[in-house]
PDB file of N, CA and C in Angstrom:
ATOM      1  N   UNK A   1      23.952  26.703  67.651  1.00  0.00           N
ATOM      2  CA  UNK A   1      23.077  27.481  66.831  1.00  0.00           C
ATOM      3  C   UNK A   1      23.924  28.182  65.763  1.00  0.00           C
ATOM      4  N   UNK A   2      23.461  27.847  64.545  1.00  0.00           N
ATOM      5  CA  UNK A   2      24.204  28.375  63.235  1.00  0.00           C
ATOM      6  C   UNK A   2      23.494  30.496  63.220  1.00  0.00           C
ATOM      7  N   UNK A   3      24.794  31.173  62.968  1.00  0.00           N
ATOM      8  CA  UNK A   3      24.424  32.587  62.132  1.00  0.00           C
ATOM      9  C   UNK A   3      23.334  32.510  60.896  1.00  0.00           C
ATOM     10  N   UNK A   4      22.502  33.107  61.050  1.00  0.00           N
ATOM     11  CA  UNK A   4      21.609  33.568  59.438  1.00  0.00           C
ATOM     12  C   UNK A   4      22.378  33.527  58.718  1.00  0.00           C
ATOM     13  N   UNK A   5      23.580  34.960  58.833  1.00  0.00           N
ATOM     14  CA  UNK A   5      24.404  35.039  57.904  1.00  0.00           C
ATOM     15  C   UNK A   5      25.222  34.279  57.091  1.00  0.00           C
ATOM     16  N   UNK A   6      25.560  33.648  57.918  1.00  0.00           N
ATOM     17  CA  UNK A   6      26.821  32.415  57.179  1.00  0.00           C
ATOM     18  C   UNK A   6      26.088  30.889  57.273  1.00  0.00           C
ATOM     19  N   UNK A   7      25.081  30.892  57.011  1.00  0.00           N
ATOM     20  CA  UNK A   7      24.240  29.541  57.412  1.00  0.00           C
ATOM     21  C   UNK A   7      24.473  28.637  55.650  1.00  0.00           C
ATOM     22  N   UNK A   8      24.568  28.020  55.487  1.00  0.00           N
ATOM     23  CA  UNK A   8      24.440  27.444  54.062  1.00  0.00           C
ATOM     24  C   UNK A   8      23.389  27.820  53.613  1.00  0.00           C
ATOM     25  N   UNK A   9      23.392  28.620  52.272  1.00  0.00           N
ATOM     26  CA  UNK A   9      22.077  28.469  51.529  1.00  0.00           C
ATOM     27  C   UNK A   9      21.649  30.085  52.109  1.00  0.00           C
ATOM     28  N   UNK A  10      22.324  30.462  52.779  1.00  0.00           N
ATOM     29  CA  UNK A  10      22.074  31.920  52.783  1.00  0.00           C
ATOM     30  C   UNK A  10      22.336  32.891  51.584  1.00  0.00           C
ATOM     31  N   UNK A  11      21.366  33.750  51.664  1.00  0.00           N
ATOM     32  CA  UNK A  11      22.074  34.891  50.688  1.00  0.00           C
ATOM     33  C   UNK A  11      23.098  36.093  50.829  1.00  0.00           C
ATOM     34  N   UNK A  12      23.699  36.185  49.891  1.00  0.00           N
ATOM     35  CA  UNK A  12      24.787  37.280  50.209  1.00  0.00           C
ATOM     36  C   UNK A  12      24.881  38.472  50.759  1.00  0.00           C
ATOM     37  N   UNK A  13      25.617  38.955  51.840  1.00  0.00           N
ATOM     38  CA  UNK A  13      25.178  40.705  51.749  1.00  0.00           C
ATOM     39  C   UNK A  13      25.309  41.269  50.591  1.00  0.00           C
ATOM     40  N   UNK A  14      24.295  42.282  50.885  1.00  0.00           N
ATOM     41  CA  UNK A  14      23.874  43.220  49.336  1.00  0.00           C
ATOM     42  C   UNK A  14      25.223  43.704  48.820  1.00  0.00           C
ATOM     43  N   UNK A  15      25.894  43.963  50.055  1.00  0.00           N
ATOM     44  CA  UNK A  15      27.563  44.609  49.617  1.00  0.00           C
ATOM     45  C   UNK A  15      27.951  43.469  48.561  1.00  0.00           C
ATOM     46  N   UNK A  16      28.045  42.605  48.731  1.00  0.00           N
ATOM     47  CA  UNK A  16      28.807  41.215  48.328  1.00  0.00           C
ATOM     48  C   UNK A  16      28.166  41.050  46.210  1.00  0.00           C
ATOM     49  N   UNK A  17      27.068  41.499  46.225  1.00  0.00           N
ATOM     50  CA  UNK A  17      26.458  41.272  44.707  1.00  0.00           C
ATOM     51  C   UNK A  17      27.012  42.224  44.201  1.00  0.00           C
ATOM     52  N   UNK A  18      27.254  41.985  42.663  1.00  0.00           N
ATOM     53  CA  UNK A  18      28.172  42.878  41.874  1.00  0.00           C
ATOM     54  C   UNK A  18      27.203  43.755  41.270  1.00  0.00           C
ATOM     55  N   UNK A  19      27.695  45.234  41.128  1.00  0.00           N
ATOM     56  CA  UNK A  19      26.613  45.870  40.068  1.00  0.00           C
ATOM     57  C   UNK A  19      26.930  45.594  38.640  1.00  0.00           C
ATOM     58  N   UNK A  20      25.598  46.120  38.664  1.00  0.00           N
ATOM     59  CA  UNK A  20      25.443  45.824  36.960  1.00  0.00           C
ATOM     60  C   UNK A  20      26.424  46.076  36.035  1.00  0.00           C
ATOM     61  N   UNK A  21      27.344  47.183  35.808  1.00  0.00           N
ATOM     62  CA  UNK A  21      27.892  47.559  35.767  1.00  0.00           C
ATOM     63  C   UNK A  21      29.196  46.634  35.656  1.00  0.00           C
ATOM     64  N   UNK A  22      29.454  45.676  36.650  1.00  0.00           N
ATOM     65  CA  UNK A  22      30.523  44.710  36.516  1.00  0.00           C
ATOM     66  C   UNK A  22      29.690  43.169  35.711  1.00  0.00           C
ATOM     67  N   UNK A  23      28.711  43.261  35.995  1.00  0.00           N
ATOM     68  CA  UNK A  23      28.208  42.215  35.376  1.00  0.00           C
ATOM     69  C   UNK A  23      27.999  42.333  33.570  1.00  0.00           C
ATOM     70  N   UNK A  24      27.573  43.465  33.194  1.00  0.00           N
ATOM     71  CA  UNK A  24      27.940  44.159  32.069  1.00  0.00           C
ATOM     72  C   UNK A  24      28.920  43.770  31.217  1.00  0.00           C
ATOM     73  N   UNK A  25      30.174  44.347  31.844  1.00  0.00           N
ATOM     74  CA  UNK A  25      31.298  43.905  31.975  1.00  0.00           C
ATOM     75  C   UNK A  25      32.020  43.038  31.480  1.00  0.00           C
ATOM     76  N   UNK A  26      31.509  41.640  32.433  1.00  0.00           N
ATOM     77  CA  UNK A  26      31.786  40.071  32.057  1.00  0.00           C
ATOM     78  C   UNK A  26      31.152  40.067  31.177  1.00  0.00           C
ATOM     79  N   UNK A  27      29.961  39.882  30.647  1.00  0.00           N
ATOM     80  CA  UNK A  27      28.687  39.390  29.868  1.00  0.00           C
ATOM     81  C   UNK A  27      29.798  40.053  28.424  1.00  0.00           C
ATOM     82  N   UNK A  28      30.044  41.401  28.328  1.00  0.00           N
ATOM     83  CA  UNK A  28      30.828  41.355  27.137  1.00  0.00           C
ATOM     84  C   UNK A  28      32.342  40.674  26.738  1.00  0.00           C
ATOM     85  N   UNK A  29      33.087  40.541  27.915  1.00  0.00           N
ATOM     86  CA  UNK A  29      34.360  39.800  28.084  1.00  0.00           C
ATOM     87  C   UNK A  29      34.254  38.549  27.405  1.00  0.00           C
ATOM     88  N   UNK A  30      33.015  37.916  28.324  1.00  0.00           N
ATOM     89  CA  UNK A  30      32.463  36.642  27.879  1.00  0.00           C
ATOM     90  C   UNK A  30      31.896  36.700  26.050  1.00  0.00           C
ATOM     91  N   UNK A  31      31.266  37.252  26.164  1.00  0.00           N
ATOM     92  CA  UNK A  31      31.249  37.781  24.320  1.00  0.00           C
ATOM     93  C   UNK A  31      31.936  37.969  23.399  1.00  0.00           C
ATOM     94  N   UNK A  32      32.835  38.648  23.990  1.00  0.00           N
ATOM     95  CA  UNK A  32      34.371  38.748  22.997  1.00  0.00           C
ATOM     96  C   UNK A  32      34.754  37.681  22.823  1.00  0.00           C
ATOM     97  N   UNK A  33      34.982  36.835  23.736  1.00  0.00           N
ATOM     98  CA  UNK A  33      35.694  35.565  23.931  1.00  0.00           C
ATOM     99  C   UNK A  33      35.061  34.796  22.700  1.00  0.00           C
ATOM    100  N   UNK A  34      34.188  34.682  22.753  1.00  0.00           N
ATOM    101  CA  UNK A  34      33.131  33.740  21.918  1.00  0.00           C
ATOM    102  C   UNK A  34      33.451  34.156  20.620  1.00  0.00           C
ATOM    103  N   UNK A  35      33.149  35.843  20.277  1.00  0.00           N
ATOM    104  CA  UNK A  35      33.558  36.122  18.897  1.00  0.00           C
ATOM    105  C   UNK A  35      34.680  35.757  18.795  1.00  0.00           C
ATOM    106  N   UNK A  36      36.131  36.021  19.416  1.00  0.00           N
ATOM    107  CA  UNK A  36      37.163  35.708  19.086  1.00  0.00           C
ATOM    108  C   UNK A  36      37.253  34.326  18.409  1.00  0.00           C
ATOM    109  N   UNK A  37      36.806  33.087  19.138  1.00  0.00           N
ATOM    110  CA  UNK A  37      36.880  31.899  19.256  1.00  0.00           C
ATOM    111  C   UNK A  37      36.409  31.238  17.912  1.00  0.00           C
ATOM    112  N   UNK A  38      34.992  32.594  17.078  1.00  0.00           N
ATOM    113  CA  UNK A  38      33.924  31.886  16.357  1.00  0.00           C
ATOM    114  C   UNK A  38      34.815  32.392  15.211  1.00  0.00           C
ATOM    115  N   UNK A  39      35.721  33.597  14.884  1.00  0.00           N
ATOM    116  CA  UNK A  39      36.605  33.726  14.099  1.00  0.00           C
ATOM    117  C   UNK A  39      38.214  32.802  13.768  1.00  0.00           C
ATOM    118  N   UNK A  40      38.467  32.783  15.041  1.00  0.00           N
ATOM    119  CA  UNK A  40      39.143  31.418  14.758  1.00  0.00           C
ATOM    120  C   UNK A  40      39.150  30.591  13.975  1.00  0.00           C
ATOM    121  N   UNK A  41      37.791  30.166  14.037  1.00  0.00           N
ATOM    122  CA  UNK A  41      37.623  28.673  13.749  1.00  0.00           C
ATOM    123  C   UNK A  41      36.804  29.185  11.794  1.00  0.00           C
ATOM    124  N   UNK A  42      36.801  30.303  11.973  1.00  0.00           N
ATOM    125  CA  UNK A  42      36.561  30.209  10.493  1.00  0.00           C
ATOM    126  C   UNK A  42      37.728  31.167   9.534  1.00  0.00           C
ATOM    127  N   UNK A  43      38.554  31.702  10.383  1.00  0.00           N
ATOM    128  CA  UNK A  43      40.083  31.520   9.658  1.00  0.00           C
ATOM    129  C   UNK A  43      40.586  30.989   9.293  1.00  0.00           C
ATOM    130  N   UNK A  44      40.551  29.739  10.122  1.00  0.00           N
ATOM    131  CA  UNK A  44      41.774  28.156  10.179  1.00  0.00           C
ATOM    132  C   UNK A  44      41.404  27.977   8.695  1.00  0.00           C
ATOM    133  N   UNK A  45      40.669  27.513   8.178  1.00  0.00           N
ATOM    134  CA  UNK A  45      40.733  26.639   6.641  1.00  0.00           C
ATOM    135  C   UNK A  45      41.601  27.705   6.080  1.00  0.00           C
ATOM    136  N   UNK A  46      41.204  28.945   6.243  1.00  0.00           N
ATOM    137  CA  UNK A  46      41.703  29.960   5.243  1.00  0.00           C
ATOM    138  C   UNK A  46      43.734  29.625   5.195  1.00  0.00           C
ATOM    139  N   UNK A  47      44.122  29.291   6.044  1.00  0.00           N
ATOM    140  CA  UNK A  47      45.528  28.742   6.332  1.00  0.00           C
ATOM    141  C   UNK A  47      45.990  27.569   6.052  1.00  0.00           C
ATOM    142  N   UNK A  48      45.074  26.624   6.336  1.00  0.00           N
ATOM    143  CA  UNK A  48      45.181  25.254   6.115  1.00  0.00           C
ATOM    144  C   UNK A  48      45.817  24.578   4.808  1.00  0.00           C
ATOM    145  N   UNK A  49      45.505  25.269   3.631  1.00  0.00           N
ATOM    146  CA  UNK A  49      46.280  24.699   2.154  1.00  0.00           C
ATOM    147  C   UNK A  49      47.523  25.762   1.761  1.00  0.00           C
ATOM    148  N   UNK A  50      47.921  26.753   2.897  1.00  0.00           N
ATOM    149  CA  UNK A  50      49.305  27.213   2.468  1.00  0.00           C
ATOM    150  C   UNK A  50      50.238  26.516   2.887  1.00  0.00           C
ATOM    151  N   UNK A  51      51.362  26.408   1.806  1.00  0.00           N
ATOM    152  CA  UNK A  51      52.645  25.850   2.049  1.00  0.00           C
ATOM    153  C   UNK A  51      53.456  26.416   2.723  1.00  0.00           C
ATOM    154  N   UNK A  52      54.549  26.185   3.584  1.00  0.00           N
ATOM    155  CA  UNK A  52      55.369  26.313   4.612  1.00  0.00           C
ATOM    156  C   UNK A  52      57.047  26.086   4.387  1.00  0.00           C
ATOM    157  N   UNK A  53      57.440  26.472   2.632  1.00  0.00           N
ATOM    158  CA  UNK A  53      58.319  25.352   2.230  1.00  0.00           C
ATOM    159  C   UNK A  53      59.303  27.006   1.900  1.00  0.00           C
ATOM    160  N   UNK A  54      60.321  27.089   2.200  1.00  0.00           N
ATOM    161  CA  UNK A  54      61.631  27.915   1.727  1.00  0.00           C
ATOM    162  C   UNK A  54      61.199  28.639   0.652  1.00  0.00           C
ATOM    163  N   UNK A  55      61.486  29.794   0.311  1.00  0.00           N
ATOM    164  CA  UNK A  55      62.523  30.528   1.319  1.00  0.00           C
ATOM    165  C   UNK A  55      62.022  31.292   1.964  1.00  0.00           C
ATOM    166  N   UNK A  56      60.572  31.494   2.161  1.00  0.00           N
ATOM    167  CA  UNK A  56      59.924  32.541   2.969  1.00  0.00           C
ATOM    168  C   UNK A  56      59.141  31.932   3.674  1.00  0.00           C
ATOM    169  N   UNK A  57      59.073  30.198   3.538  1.00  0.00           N
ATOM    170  CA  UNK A  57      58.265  29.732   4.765  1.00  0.00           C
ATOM    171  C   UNK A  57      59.139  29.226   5.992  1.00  0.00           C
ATOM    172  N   UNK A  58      58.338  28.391   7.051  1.00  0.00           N
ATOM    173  CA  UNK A  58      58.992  29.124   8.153  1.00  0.00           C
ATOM    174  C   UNK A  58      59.014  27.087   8.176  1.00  0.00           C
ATOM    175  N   UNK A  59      58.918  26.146   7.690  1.00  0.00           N
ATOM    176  CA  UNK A  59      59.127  25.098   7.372  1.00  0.00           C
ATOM    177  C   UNK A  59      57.935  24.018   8.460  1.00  0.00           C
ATOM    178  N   UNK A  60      58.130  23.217   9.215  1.00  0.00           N
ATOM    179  CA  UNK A  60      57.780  22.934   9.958  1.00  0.00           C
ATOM    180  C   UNK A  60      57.044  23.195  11.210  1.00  0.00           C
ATOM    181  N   UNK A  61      58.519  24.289  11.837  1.00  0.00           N
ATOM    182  CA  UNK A  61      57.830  25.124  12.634  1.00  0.00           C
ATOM    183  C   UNK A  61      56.569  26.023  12.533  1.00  0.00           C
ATOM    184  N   UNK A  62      56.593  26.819  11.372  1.00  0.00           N
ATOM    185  CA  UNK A  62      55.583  27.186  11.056  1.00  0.00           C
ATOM    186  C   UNK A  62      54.135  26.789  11.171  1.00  0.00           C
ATOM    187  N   UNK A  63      54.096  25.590  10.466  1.00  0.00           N
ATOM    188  CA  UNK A  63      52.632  24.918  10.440  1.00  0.00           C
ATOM    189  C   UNK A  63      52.449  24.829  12.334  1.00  0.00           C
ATOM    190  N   UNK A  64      53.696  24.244  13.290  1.00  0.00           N
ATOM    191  CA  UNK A  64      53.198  24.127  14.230  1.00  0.00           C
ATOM    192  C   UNK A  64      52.643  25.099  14.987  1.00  0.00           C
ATOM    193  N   UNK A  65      53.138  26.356  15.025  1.00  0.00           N
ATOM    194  CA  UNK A  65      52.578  27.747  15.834  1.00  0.00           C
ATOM    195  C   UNK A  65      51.653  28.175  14.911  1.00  0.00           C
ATOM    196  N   UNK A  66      51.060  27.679  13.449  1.00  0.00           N
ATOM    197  CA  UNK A  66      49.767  28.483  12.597  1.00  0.00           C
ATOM    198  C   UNK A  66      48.815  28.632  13.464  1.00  0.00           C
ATOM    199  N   UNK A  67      48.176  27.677  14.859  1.00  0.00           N
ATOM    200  CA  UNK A  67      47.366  27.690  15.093  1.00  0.00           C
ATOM    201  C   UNK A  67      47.201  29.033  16.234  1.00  0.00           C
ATOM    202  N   UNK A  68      48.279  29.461  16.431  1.00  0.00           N
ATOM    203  CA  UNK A  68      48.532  30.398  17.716  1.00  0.00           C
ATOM    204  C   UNK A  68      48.266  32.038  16.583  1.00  0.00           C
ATOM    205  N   UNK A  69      49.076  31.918  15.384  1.00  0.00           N
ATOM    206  CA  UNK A  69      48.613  32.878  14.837  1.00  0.00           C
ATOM    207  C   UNK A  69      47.482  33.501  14.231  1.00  0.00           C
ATOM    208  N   UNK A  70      46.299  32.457  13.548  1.00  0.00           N
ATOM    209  CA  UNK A  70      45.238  32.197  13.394  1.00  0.00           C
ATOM    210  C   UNK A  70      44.424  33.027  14.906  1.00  0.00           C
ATOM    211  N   UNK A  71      44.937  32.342  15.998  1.00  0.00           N
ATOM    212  CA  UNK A  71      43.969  32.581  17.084  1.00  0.00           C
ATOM    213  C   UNK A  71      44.289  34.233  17.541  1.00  0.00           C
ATOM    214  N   UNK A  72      45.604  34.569  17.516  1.00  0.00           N
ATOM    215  CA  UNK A  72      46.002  36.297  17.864  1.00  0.00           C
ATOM    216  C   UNK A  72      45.625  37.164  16.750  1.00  0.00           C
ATOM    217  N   UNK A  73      45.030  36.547  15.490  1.00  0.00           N
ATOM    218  CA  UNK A  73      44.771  37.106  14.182  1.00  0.00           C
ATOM    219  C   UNK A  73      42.976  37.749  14.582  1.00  0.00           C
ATOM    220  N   UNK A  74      42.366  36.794  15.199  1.00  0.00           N
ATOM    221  CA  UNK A  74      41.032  36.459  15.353  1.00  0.00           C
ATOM    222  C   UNK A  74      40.330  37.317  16.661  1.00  0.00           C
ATOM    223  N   UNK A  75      41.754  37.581  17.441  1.00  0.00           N
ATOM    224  CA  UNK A  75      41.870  38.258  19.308  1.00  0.00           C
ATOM    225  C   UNK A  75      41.293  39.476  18.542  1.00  0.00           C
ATOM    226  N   UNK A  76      42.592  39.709  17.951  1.00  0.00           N
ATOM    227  CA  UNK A  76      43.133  41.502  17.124  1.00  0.00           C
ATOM    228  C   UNK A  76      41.874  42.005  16.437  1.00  0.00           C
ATOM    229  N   UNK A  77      41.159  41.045  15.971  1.00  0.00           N
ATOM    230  CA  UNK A  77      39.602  41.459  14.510  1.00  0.00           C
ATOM    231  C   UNK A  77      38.774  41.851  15.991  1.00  0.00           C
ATOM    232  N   UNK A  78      38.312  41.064  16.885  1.00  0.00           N
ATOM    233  CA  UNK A  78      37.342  41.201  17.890  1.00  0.00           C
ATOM    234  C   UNK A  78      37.982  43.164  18.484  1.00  0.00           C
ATOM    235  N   UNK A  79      38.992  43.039  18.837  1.00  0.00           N
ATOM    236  CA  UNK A  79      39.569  44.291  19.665  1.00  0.00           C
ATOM    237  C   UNK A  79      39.488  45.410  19.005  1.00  0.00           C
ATOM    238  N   UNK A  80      39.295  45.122  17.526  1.00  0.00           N
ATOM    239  CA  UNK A  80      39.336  46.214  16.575  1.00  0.00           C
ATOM    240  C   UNK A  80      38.139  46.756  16.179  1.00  0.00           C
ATOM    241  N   UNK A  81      37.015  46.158  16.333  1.00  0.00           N
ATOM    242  CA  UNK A  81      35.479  46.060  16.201  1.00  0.00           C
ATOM    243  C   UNK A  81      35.116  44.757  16.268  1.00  0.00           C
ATOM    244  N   UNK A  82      35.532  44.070  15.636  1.00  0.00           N
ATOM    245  CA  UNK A  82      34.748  42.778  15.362  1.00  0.00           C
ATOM    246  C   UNK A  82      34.078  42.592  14.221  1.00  0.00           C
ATOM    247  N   UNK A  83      33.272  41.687  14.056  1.00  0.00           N
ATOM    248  CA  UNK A  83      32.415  41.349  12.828  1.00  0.00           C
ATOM    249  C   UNK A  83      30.602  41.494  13.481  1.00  0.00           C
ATOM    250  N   UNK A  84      30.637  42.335  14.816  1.00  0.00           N
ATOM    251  CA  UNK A  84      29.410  42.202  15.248  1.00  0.00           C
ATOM    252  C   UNK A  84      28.537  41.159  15.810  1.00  0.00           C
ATOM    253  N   UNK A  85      29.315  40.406  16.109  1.00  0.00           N
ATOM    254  CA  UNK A  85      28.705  38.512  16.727  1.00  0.00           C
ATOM    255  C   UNK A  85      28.758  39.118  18.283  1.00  0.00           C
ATOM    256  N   UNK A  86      29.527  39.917  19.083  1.00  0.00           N
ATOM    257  CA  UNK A  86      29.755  40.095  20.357  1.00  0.00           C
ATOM    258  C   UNK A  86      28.354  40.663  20.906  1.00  0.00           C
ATOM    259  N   UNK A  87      28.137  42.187  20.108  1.00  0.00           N
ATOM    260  CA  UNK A  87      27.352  43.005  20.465  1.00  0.00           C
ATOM    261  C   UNK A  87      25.986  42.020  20.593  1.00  0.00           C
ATOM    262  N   UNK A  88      25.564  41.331  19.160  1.00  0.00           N
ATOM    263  CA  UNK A  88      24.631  40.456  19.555  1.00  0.00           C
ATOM    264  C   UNK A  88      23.853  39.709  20.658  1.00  0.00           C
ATOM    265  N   UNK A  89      25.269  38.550  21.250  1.00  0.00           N
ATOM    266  CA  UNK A  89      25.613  37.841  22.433  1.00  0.00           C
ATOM    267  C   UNK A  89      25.305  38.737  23.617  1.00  0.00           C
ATOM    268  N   UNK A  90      25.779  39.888  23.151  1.00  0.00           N
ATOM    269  CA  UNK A  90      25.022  40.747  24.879  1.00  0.00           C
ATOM    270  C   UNK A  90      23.888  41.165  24.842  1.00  0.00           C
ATOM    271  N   UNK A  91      23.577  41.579  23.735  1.00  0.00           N
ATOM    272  CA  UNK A  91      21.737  41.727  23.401  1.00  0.00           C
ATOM    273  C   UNK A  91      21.239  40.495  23.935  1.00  0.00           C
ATOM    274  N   UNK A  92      21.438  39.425  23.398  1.00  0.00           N
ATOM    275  CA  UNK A  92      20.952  38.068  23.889  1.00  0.00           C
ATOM    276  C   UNK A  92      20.606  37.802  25.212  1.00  0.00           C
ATOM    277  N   UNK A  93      22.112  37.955  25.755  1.00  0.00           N
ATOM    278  CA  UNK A  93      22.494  37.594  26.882  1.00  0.00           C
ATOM    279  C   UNK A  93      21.628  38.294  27.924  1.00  0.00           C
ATOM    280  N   UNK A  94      21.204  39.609  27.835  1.00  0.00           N
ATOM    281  CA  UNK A  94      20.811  40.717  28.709  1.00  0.00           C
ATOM    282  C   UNK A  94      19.317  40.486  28.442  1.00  0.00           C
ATOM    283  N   UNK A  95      19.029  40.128  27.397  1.00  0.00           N
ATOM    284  CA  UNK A  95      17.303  39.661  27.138  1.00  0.00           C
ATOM    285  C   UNK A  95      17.383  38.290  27.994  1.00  0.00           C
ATOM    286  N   UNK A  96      17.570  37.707  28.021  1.00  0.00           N
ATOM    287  CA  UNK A  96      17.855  36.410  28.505  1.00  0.00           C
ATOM    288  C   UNK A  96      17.781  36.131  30.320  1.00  0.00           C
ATOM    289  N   UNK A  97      18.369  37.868  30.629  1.00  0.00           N
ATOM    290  CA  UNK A  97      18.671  37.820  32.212  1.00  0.00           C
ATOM    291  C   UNK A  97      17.116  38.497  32.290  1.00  0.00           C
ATOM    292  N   UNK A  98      17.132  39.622  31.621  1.00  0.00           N
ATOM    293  CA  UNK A  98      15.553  40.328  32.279  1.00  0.00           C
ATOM    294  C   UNK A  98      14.341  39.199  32.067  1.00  0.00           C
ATOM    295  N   UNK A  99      14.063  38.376  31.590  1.00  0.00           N
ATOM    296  CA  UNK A  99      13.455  37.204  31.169  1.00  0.00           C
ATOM    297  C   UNK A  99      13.357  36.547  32.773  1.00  0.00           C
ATOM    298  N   UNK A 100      14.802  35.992  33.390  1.00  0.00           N
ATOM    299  CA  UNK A 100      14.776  35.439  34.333  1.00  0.00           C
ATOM    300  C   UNK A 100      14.469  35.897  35.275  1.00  0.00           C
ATOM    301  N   UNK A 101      14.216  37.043  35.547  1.00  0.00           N
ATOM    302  CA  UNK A 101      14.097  38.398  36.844  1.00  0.00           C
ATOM    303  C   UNK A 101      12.478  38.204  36.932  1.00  0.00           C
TER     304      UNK A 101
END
């Protein structure tokens, strides 16, 4: 005879569900992420037609790590405020959960 508790397909103790509060949390982590990601990708061109050539470029190497700087360029805008795409995503996101409830 299988436990209720630990039976497959059981539900969690109440202890075990995260509060809101941590779910919150993620939902903006997860948001940031996204803004970060959506700035990224509309930096990159902005880099893409500079030259990399002496005496103040960094030659080769350069172009190869642009993409790492681009992306810590894009971290730094989100951490600093952002451009407001995050806050959105959790509006969304949180309409989205009370919807499912």
């Amino acid at each position: 005879m299988s436990d209720p508790i630990t039976a497959p397909g059981a539900l969690p103790p109440p202890a075990a569900v995260a509060p809101a509060s941590v779910v919150t949390a993620r939902m903006r982590e997860t948001a940031e992420a996204f803004e970060a990601s959506f700035l990224s990708q509309m930096l990159k061109p902005m880099f893409d037609g500079l030259s990399t050539e002496a005496p103040f470029g960094g030659g080769e190497a350069e172009g190869t790590w642009r993409g790492f700087l681009v992306e810590a360029m894009a971290k730094q805008t989100v951490r600093a405020g952002g451009i407001g795409l995050a806050d959105q995503v959790v509006a969304q996101m949180l309409k989205m959960q009370e919807q499912g409830q």
